[in-house]
N, C-alpha and C. Protein backbone atom coordinates (compact mmCIF):
# COMPACT_ATOMS: atom_id res chain seq x y z
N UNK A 1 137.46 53.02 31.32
CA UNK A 1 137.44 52.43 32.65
C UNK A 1 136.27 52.97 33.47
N UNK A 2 135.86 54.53 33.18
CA UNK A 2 135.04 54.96 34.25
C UNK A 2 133.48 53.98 33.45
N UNK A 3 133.23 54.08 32.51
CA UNK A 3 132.32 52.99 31.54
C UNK A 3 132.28 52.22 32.21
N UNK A 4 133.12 51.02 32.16
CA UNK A 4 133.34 49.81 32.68
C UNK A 4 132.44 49.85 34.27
N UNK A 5 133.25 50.84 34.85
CA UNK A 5 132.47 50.62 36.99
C UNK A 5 131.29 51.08 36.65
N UNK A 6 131.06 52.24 35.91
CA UNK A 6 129.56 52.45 36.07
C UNK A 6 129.00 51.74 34.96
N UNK A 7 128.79 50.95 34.43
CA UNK A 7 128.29 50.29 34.14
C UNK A 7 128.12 48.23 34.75
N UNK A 8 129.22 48.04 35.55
CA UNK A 8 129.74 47.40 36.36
C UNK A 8 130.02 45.99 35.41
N UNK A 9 130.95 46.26 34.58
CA UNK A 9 131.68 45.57 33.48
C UNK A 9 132.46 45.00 33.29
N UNK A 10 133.31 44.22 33.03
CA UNK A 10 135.06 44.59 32.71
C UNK A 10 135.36 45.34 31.07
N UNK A 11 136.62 45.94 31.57
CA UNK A 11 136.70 45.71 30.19
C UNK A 11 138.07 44.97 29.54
N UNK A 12 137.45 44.00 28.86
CA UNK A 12 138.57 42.97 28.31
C UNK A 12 139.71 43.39 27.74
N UNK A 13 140.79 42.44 28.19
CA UNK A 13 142.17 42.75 27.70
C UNK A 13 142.12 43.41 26.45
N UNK A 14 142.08 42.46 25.64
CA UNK A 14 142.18 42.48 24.10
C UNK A 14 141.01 43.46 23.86
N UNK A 15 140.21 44.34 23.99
CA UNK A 15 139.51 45.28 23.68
C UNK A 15 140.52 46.71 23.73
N UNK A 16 141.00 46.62 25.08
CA UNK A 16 142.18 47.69 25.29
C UNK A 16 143.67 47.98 24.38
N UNK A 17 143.56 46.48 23.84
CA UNK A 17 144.74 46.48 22.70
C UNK A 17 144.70 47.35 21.32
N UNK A 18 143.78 47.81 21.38
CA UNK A 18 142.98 47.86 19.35
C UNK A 18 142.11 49.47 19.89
N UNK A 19 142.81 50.19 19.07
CA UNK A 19 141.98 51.52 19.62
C UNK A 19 140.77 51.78 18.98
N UNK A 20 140.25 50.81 17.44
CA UNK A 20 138.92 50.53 16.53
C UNK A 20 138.08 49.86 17.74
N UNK A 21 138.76 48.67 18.33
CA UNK A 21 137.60 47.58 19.22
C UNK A 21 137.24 48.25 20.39
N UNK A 22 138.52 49.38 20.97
CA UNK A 22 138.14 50.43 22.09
C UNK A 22 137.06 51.12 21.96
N UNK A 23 137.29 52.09 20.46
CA UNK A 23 136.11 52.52 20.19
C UNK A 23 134.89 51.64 19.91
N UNK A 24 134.80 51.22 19.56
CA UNK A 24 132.93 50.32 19.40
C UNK A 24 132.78 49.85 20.67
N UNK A 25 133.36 49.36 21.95
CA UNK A 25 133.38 48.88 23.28
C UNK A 25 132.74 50.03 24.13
N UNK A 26 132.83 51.26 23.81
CA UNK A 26 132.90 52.78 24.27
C UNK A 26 131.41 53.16 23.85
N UNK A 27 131.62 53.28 22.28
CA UNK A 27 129.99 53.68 21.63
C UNK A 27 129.09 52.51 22.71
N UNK A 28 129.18 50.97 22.39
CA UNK A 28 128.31 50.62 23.11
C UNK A 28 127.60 50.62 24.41
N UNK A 29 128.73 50.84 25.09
CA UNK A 29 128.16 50.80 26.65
C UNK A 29 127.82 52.20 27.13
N UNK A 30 128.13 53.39 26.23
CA UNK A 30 127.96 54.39 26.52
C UNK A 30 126.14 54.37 26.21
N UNK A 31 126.06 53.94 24.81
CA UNK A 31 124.45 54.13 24.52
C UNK A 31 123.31 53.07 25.41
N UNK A 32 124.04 52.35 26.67
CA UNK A 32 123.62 50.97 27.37
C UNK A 32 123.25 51.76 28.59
N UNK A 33 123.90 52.82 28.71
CA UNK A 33 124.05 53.55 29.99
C UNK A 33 123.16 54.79 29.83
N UNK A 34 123.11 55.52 28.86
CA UNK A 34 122.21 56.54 28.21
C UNK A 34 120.26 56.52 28.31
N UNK A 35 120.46 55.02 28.08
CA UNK A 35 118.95 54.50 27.66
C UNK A 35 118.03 54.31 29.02
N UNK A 36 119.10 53.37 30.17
CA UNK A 36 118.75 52.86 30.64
C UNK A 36 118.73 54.03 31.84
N UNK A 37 119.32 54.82 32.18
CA UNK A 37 119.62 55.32 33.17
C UNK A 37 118.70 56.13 33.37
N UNK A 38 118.14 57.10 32.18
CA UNK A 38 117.21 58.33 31.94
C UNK A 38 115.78 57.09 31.93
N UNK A 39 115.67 56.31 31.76
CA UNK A 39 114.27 55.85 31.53
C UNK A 39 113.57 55.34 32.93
N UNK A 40 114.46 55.44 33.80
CA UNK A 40 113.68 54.66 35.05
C UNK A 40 113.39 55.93 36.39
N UNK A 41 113.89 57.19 35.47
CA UNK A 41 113.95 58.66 36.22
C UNK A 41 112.60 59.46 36.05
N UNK A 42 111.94 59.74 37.24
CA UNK A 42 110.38 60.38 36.95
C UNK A 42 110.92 61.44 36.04
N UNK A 43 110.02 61.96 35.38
CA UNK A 43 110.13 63.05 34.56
C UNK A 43 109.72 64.13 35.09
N UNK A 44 110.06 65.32 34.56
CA UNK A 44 110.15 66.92 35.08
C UNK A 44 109.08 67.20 35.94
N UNK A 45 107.96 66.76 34.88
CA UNK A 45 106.53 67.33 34.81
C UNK A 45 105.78 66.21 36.06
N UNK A 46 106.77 64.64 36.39
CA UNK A 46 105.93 64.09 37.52
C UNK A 46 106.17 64.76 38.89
N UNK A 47 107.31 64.83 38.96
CA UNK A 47 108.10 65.63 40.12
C UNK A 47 107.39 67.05 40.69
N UNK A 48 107.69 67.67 39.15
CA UNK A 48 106.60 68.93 40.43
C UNK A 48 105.23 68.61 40.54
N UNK A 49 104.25 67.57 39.84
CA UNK A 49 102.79 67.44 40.31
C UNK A 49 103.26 66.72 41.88
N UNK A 50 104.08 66.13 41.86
CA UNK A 50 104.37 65.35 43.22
C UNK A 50 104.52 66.39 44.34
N UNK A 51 105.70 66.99 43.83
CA UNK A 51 105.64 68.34 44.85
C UNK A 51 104.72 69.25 44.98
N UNK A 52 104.09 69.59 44.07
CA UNK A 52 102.56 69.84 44.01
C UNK A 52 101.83 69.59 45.29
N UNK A 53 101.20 67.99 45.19
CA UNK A 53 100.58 67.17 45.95
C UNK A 53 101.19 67.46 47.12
N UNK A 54 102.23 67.32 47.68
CA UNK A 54 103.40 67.25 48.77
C UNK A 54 102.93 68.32 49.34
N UNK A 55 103.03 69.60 49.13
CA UNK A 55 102.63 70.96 49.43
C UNK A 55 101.13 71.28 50.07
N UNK A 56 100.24 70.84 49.34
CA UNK A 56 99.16 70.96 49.01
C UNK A 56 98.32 70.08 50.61
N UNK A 57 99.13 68.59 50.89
CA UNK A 57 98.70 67.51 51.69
C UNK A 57 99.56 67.39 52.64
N UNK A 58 100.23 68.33 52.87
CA UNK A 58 101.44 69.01 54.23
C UNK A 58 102.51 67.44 54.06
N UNK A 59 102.90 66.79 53.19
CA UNK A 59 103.44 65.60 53.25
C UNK A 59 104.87 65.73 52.58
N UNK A 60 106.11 65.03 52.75
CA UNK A 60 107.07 64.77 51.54
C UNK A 60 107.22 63.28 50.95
N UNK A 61 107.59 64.05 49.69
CA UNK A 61 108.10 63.02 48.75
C UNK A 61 108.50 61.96 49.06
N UNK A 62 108.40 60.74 49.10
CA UNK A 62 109.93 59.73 49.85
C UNK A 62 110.82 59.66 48.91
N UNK A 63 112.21 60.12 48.98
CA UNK A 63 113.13 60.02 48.71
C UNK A 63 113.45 59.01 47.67
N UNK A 64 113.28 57.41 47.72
CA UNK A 64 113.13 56.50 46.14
C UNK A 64 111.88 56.99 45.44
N UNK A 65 111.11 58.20 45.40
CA UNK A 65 110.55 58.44 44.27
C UNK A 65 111.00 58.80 43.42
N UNK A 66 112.19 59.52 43.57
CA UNK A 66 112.67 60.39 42.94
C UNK A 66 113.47 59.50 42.13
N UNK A 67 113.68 58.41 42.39
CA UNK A 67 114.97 57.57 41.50
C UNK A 67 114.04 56.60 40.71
N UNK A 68 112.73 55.89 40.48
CA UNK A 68 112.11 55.28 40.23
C UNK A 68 110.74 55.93 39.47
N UNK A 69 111.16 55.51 38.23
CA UNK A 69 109.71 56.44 37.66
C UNK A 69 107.90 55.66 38.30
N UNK A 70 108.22 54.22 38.35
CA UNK A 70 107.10 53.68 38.87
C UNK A 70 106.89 53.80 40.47
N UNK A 71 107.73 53.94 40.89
CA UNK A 71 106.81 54.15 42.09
C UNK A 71 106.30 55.84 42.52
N UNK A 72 106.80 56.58 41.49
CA UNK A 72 106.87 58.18 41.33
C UNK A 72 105.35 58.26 41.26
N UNK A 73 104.89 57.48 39.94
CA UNK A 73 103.29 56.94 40.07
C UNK A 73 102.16 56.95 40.70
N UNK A 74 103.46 55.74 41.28
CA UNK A 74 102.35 55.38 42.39
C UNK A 74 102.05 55.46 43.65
N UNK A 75 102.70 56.83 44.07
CA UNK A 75 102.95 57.51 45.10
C UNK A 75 101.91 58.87 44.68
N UNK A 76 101.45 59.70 43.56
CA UNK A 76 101.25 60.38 42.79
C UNK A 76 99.41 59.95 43.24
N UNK A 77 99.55 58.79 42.61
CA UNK A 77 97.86 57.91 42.20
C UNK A 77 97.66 57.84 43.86
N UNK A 78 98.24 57.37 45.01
CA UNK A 78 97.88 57.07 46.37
C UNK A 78 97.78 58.51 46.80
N UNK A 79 98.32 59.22 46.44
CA UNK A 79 97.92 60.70 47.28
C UNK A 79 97.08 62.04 46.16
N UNK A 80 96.48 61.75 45.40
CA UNK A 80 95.46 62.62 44.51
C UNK A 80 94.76 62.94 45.70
């Protein structure tokens, strides 16, 4: 169920019936949620050049950088 909201799903009757179809319903959305979630997150190494920069140009971060690897970027590239 917690799968299901965070992933914003249902999960079907007849999936809940069958504890085999539970499981493969589970593997999947778990590895749907895994992929997607970590890939759109700046990485370690953008974050502190950002904070870096931030420090450096008396400025902060805006706050959706941190959740968006592209605009992490391009917030990064506008303030070199």
């Amino acid at each position: 169920r917690a799968l299901a909201l965070r992933n914003q799903t249902l999960l079907p009757w007849e999936v809940q019936q069958d504890r085999r179809s539970l499981s493969a319903w589970i593997d999947s959305q778990a590895k749907l949620t895994s992929a997607t979630a970590l890939d759109s997150l700046p990485s370690s190494k953008q974050v502190a050049f950002a904070e870096r920069l931030a420090r450096i140009k008396h400025r902060a971060v805006p706050d959706e950088c941190f959740r968006d690897k592209g605009l992490m970027s391009k917030w990064i590239d506008g303030n070199k």
